[in-house]
C-alpha atoms as a PDB file:
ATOM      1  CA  UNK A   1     -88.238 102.022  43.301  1.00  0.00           C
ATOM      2  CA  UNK A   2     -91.193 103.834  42.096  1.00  0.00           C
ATOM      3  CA  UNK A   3     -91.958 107.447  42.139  1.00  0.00           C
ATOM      4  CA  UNK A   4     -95.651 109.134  42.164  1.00  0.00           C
ATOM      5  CA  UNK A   5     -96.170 112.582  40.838  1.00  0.00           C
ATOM      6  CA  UNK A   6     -98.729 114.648  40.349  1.00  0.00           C
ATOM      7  CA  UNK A   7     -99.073 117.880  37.688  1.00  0.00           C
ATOM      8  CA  UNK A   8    -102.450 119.513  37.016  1.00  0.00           C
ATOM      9  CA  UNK A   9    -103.042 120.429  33.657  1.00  0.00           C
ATOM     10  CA  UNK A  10    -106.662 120.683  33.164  1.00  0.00           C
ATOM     11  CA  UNK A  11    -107.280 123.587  31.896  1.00  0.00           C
ATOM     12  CA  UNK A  12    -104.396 123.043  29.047  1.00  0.00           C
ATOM     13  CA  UNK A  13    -105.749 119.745  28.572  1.00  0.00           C
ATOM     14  CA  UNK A  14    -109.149 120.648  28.089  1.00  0.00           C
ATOM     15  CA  UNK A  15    -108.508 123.476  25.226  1.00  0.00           C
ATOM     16  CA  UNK A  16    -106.224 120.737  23.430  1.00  0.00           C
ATOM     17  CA  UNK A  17    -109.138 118.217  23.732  1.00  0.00           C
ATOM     18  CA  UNK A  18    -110.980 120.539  21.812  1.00  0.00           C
ATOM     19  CA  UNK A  19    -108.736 120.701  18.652  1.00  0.00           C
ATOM     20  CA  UNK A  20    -106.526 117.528  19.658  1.00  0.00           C
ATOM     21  CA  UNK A  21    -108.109 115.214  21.388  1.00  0.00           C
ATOM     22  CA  UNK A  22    -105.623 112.337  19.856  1.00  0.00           C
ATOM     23  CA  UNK A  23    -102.617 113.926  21.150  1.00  0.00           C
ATOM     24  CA  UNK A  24    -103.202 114.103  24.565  1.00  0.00           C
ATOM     25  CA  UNK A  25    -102.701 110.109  25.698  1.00  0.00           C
ATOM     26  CA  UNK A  26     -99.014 110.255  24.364  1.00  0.00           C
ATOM     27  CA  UNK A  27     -98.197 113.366  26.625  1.00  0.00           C
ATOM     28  CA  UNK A  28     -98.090 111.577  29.735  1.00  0.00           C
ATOM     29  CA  UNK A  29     -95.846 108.830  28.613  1.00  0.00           C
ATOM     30  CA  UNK A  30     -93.669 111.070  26.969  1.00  0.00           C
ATOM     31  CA  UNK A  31     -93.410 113.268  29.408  1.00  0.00           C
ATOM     32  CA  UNK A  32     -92.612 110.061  31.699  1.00  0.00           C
ATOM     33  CA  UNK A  33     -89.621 108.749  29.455  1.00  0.00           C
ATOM     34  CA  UNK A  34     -88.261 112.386  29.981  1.00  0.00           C
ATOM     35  CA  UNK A  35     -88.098 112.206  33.525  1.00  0.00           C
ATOM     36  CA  UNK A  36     -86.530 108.797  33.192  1.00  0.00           C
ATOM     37  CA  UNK A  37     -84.080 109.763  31.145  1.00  0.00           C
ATOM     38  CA  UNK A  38     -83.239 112.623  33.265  1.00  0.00           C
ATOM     39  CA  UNK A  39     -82.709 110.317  36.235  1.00  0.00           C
ATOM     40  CA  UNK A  40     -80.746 107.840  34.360  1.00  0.00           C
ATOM     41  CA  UNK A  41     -78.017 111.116  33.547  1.00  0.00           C
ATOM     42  CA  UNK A  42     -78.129 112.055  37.225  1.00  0.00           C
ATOM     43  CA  UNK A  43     -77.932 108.388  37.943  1.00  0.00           C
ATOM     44  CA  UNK A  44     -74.721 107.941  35.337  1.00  0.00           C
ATOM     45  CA  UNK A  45     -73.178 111.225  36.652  1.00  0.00           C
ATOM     46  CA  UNK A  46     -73.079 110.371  40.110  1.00  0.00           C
ATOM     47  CA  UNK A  47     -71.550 106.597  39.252  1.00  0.00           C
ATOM     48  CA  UNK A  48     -67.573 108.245  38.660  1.00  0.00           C
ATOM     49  CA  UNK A  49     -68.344 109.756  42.139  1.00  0.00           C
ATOM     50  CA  UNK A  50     -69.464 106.456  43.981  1.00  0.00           C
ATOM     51  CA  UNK A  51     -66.887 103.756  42.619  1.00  0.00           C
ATOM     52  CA  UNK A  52     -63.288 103.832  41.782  1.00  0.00           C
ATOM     53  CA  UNK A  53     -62.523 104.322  38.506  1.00  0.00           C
ATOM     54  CA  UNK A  54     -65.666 102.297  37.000  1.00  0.00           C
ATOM     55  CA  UNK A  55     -65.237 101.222  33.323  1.00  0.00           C
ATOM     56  CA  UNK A  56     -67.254 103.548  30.164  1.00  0.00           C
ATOM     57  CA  UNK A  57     -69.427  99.750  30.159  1.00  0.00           C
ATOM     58  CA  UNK A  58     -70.255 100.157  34.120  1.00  0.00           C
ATOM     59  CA  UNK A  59     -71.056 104.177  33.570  1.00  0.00           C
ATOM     60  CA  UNK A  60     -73.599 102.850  30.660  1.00  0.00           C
ATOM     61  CA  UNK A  61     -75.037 100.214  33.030  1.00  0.00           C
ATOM     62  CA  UNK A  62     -78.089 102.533  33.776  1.00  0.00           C
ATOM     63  CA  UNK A  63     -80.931 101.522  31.724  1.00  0.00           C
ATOM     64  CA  UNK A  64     -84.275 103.171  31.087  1.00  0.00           C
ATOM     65  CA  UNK A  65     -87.555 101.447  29.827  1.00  0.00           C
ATOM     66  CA  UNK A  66     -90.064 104.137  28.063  1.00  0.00           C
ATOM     67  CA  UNK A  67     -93.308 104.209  29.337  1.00  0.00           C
ATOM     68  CA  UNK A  68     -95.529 103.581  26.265  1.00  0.00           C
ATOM     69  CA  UNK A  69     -99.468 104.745  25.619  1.00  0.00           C
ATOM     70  CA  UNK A  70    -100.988 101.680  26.512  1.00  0.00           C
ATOM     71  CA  UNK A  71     -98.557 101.038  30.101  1.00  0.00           C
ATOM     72  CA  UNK A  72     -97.784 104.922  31.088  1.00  0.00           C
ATOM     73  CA  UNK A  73     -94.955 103.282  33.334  1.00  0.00           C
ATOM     74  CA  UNK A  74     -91.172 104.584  33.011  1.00  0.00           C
ATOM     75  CA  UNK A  75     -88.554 102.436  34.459  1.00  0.00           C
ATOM     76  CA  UNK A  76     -84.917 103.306  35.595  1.00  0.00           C
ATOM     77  CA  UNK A  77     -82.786 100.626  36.176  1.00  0.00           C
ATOM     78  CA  UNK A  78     -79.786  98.671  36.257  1.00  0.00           C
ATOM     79  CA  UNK A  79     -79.802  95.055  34.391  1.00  0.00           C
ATOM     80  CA  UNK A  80     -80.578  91.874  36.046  1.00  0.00           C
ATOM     81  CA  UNK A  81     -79.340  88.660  35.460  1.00  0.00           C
ATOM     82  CA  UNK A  82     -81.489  85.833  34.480  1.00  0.00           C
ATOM     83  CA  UNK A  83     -81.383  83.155  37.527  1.00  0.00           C
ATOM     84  CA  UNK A  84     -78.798  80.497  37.196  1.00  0.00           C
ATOM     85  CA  UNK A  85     -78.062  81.998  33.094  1.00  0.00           C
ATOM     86  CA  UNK A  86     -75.107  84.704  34.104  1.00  0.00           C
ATOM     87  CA  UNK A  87     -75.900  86.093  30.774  1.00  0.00           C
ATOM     88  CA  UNK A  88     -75.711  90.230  32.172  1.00  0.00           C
ATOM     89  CA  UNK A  89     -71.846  91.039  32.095  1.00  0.00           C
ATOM     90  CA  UNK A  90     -73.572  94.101  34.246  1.00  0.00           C
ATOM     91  CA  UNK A  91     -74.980  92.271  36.863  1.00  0.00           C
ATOM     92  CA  UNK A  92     -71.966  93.334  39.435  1.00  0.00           C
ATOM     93  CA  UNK A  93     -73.484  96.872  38.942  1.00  0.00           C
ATOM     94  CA  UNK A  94     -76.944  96.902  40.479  1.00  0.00           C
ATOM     95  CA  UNK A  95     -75.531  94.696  44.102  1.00  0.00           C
ATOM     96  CA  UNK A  96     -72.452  97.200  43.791  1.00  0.00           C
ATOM     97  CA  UNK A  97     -74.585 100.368  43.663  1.00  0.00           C
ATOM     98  CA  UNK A  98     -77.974  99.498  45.474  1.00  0.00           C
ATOM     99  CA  UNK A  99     -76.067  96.965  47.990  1.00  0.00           C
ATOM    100  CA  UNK A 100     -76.839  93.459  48.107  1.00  0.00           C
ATOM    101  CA  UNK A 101     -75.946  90.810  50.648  1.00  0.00           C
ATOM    102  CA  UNK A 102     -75.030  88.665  47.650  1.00  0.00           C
ATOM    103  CA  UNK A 103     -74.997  88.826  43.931  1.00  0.00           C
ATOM    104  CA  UNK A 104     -75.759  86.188  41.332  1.00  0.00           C
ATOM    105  CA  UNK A 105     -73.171  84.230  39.422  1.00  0.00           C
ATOM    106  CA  UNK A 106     -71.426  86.354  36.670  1.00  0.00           C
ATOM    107  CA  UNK A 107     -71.351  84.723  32.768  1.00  0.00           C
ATOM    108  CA  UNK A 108     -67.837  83.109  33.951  1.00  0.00           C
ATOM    109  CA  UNK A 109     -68.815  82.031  37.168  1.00  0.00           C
ATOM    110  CA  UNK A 110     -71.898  80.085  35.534  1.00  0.00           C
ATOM    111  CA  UNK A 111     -69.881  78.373  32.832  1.00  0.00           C
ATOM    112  CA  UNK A 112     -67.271  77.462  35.815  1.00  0.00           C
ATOM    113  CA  UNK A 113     -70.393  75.706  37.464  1.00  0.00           C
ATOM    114  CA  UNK A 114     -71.667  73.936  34.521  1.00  0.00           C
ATOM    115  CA  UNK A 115     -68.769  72.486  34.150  1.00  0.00           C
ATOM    116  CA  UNK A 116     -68.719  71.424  37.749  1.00  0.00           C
ATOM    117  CA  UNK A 117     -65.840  73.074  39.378  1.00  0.00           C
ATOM    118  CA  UNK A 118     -67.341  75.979  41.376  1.00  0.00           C
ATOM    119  CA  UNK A 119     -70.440  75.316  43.187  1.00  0.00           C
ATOM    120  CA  UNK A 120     -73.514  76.410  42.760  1.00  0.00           C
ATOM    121  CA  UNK A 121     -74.041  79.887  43.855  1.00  0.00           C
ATOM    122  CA  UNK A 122     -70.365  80.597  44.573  1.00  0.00           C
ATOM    123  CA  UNK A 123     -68.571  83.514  42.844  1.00  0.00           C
ATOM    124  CA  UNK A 124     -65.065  84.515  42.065  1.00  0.00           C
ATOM    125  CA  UNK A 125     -62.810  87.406  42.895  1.00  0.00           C
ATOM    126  CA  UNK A 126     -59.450  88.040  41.285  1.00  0.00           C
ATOM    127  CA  UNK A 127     -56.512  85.329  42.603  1.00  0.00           C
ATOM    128  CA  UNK A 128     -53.075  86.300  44.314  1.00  0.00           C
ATOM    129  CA  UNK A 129     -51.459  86.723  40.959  1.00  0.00           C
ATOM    130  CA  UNK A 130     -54.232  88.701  39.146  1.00  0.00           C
ATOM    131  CA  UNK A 131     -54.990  90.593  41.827  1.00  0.00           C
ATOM    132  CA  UNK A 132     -51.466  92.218  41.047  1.00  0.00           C
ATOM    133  CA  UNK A 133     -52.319  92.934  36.981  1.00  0.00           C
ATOM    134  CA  UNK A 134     -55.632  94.862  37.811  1.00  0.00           C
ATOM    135  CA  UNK A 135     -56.205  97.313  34.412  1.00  0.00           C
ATOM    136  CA  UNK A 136     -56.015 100.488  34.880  1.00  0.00           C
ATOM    137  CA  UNK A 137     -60.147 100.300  35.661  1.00  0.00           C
ATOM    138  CA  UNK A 138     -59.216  97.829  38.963  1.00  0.00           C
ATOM    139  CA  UNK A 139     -60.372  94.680  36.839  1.00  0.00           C
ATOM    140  CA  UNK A 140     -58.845  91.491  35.961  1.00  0.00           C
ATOM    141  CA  UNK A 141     -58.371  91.837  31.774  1.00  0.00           C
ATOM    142  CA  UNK A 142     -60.702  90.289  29.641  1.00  0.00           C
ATOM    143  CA  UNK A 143     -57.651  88.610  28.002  1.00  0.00           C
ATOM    144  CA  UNK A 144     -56.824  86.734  31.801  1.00  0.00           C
ATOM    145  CA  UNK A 145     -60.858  85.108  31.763  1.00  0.00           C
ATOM    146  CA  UNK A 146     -60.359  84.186  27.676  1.00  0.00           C
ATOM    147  CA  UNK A 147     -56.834  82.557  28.422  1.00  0.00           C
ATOM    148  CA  UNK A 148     -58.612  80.711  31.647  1.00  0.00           C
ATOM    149  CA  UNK A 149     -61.324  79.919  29.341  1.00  0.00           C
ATOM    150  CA  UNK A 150     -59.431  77.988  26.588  1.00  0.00           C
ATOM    151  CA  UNK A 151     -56.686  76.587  29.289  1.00  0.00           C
ATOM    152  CA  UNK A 152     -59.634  74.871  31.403  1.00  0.00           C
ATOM    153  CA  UNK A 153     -61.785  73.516  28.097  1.00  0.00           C
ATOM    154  CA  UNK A 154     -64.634  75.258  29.240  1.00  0.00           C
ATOM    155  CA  UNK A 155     -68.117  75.190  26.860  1.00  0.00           C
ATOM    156  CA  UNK A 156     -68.859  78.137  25.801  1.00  0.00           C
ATOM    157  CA  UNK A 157     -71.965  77.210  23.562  1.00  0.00           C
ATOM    158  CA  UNK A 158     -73.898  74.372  22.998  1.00  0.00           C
ATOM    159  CA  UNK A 159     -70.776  73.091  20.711  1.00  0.00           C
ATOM    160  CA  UNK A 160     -67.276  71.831  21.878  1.00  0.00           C
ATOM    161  CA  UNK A 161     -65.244  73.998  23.550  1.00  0.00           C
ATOM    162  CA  UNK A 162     -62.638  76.116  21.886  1.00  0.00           C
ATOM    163  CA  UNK A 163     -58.843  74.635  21.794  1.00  0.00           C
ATOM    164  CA  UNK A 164     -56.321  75.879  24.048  1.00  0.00           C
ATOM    165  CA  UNK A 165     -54.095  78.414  22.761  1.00  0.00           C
ATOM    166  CA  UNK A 166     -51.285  76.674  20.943  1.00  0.00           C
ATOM    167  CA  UNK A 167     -48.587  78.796  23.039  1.00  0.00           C
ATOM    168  CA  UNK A 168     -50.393  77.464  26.272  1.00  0.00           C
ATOM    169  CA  UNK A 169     -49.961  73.385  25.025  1.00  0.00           C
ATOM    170  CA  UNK A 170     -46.487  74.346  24.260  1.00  0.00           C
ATOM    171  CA  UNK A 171     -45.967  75.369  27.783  1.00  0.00           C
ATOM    172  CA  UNK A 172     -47.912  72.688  29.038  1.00  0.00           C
ATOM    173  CA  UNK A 173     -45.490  70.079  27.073  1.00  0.00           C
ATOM    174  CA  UNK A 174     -42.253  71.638  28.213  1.00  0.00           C
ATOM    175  CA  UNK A 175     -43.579  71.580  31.825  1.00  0.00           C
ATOM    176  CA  UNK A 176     -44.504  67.594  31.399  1.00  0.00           C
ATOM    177  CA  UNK A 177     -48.133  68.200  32.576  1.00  0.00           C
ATOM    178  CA  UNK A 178     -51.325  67.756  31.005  1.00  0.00           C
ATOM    179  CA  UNK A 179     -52.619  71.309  30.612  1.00  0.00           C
ATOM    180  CA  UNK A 180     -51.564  74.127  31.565  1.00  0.00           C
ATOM    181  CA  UNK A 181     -54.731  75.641  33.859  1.00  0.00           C
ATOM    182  CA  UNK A 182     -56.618  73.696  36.333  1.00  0.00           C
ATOM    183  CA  UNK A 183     -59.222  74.302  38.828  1.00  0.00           C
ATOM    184  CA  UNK A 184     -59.661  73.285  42.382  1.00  0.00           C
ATOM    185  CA  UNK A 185     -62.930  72.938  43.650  1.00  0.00           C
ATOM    186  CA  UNK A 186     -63.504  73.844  47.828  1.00  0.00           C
ATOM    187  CA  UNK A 187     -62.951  71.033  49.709  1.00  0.00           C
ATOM    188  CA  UNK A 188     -59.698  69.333  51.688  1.00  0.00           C
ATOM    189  CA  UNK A 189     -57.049  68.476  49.465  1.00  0.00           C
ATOM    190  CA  UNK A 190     -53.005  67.884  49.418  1.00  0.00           C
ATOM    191  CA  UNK A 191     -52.717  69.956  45.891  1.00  0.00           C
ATOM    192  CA  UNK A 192     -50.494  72.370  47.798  1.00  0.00           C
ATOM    193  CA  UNK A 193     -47.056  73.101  48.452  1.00  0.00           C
ATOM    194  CA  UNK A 194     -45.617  70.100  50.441  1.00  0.00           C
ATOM    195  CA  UNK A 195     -48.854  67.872  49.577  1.00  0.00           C
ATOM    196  CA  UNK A 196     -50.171  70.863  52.019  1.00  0.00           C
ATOM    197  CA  UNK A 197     -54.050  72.257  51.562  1.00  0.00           C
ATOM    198  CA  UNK A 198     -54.457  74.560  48.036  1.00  0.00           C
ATOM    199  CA  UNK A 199     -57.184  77.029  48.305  1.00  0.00           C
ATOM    200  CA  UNK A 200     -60.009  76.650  45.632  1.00  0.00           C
ATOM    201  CA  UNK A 201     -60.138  78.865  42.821  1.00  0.00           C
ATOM    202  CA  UNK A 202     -58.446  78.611  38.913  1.00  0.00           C
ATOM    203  CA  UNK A 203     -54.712  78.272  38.638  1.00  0.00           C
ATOM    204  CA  UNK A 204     -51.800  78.384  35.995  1.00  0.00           C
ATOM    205  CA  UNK A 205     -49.033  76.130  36.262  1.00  0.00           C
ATOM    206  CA  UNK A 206     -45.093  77.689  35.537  1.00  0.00           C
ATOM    207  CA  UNK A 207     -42.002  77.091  36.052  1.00  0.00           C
ATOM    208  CA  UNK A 208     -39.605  73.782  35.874  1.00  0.00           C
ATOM    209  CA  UNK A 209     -41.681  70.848  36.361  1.00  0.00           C
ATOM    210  CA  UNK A 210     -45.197  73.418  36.790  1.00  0.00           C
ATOM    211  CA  UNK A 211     -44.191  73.489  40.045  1.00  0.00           C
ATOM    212  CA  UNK A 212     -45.008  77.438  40.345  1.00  0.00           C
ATOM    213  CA  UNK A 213     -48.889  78.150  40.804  1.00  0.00           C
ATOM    214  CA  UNK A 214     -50.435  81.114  40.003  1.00  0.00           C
ATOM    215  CA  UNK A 215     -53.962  81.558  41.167  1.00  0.00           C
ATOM    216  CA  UNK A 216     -56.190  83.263  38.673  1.00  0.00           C
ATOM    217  CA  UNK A 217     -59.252  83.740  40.033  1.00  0.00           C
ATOM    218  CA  UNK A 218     -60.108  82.448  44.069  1.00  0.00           C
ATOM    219  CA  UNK A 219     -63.387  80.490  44.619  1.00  0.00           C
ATOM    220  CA  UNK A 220     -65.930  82.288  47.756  1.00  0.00           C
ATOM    221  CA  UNK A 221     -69.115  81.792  48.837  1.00  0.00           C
ATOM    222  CA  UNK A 222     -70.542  84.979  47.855  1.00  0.00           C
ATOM    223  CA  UNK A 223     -69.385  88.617  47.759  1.00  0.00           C
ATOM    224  CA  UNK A 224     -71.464  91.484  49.486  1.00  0.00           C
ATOM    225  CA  UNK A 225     -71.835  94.810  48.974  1.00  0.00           C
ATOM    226  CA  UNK A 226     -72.580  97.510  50.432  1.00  0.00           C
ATOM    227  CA  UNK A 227     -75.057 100.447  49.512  1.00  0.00           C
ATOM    228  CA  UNK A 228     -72.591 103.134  46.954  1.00  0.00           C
ATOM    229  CA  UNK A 229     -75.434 105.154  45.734  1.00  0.00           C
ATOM    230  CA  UNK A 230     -78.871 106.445  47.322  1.00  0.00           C
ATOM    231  CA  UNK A 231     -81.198 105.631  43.869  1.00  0.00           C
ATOM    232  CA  UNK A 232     -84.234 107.631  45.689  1.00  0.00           C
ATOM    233  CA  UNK A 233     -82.725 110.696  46.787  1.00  0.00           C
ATOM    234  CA  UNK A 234     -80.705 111.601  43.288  1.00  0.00           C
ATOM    235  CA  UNK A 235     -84.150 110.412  41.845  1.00  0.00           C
ATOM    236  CA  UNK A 236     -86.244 112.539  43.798  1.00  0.00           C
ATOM    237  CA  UNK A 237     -83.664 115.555  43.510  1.00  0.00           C
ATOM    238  CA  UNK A 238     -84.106 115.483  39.548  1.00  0.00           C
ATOM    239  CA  UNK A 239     -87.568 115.522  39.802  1.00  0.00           C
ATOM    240  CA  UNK A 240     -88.227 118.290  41.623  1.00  0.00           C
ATOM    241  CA  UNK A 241     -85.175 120.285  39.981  1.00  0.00           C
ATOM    242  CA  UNK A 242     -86.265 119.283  36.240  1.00  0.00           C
ATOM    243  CA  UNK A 243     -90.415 117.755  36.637  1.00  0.00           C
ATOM    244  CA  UNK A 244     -91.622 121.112  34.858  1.00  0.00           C
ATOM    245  CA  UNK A 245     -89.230 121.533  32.450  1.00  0.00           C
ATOM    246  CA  UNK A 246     -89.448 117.747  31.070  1.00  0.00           C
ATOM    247  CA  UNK A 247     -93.679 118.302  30.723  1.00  0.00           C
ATOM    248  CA  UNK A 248     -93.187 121.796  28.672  1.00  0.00           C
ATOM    249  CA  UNK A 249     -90.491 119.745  26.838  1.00  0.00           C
ATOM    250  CA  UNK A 250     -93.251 116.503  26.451  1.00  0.00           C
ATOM    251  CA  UNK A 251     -95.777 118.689  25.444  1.00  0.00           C
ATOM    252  CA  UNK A 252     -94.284 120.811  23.065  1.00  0.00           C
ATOM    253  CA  UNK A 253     -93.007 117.555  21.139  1.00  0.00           C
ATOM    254  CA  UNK A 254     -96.435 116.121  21.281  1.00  0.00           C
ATOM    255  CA  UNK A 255     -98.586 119.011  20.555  1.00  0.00           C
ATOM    256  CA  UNK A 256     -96.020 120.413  18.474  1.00  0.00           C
ATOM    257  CA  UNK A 257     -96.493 116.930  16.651  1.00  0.00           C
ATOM    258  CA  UNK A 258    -100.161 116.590  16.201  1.00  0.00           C
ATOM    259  CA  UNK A 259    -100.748 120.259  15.058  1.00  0.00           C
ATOM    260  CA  UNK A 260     -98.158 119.674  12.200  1.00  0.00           C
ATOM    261  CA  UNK A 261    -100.309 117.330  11.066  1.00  0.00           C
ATOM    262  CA  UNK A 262    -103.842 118.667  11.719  1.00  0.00           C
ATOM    263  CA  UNK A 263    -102.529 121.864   9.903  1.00  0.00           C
ATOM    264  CA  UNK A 264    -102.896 123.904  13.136  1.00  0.00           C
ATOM    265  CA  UNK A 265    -101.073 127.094  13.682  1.00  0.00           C
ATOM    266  CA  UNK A 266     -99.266 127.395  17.159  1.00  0.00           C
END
C-alpha cells in the first residue's frame, strides 16, 4: 500500500536554505518515519480489536522500515516469509489481517515437508486433541510443536536431529512400538481404527498397546483468510488526524539538530 502526500513548505524551506542548507534533505525522511510510526501504533491498536485474543508477539507483528536520505520511502508492514524457507514465525499475521486466499508454509510446516511427510504447500491447523488445550491466546503451546518435534526426529539444522525426550522412549517402550509420534501423509490408508482410513496430520500414540491416537496437528491444503483489518483506511485516518503534527515534530528535531551545531540561536 502506498500513500502520496503533499505539504508546502517553501517559504520555511527557503529561509532555512539560507542558514541550513544541509539540514533540509533529512526533514523529509524524518518526517516520513514519523508518519510511519504513527500508522504502525494505529495499526497495533486496532489488532486487540480485529482478532481474538492475539498474542504480545502478533500485536508486535507490525513493522516499519525508515525512509532514509538517499530512498525518502517509509514502509509499514507486516513480515513476509521467504518462499519455501518458513523462517517468519509472523507470517500467519499479514494473510490473517490483510486476507489471503492462502498463506505460505509456517517454520513447522516447512521442516514437516523437508522431511517428506506434508506436501508441498500444505499447512497445518491444530488436531482433535490439541484443538482442546488451546492457551489461553487460542494457540496450540509451543511445548505441543517441541514435543512433536523431538517425537518425529525432525532436522532442525543442518546437523542431526535432536533425541526424543527420554520420558517419550519410555512411553514408547512400555507401549511396544517404535516411537511414540508418527505422521500420516494424505493419501488412502488402513492406519485407522478397524484397519479403517486415518486422516493425515501428526499423531501421539497412548494407551495399552498405543492403541489410543491423538492427533496433534491435521494436514490441509491451505487455510484462507479473510480480510480482519482495512490497512488503508486506519492509514489514511492517521494521516490526516496527525500529518502536521509529525512535520513540526520532524522539523523541530532536524532544525533543532543542525542549529546546535552551526551555533544558531532559535
Amino acid at each position: 500500500m502506498k500513500i502520496d502526500c503533499k505539504i508546502d513548505v517553501s517559504d520555511a524551506l527557503e529561509l532555512v536554505q539560507r542558514q541550513l542548507p544541509a539540514a533540509v534533505q533529512y526533514v523529509k525522511p524524518t518526517f516520513l518515519t514519523g508518519v510511519a510510526k504513527g500508522v504502525q501504533g494505529a495499526i497495533t491498536k486496532q489488532l486487540p480489536v480485529a482478532f481474538d485474543r492475539p498474542t504480545p508477539f502478533t500485536v508486535r507483528s507490525v513493522w516499519v522500515k525508515p525512509a532514509q536520505k538517499s530512498k525518502p520511502v517509509s514502509e509499514v508492514y507486516f513480515p513476509n516469509s521467504a518462499e519455501a524457507r518458513g523462517r517468519s514465525l509472523r507470517e500467519y499475521i499479514r494473510p490473517g489481517a490483510e486476507g489471503a486466499a492462502a498463506r505460505r508454509q509456517k517454520k513447522t510446516e516447512y521442516l514437516l515437508t523437508a522431511m517428506e511427510m506434508l506436501p508441498a504447500g500444505w499447512v497445518t491447523v491444530p488436531g482433535t486433541f490439541c484443538a482442546k488445550h488451546l492457551d489461553g491466546f487460542g494457540n496450540m503451546p509451543g511445548s505441543y510443536y517441541k514435543e512433536l518435534i523431538r517425537g518425529l526426529r525432525i532436522k532442525t539444522t543442518r546437523g542431526p536431529p535432536k533425541p526424543m525426550f527420554a520420558a517419550s522412549k519410555r512411553r514408547a517402550v512400555r507401549m511396544g512400538v517404535d516411537y511414540e509420534f508418527f505422521a500420516v501423509s494424505p493419501g488412502a490408508n488402513n492406519l485407522g481404527r478397524n484397519a479403517g482410513y486415518l486422516p493425515s496430520g501428526v499423531y501421539k500414540r497412548s494407551g495399552r498397546g498405543g492403541k489410543v491416537l491423538l492427533q496433534y496437528l491435521k494436514f490441509v491444503k491451505k487455510a484462507s483468510y479473510r480480510p480482519r483489518v482495512d490497512l488503508r483506511k486506519i492509514a489514511m485516518a492517521e494521516l490526516s488526524a496527525n500529518a502536521n503534527a509529525h512535520f513540526s515534530a520532524a522539523w523541530s528535531a532536524v532544525i533543532g539538530r543542525f542549529a546546535a551545531k552551526a551555533g544558531i540561536k532559535r
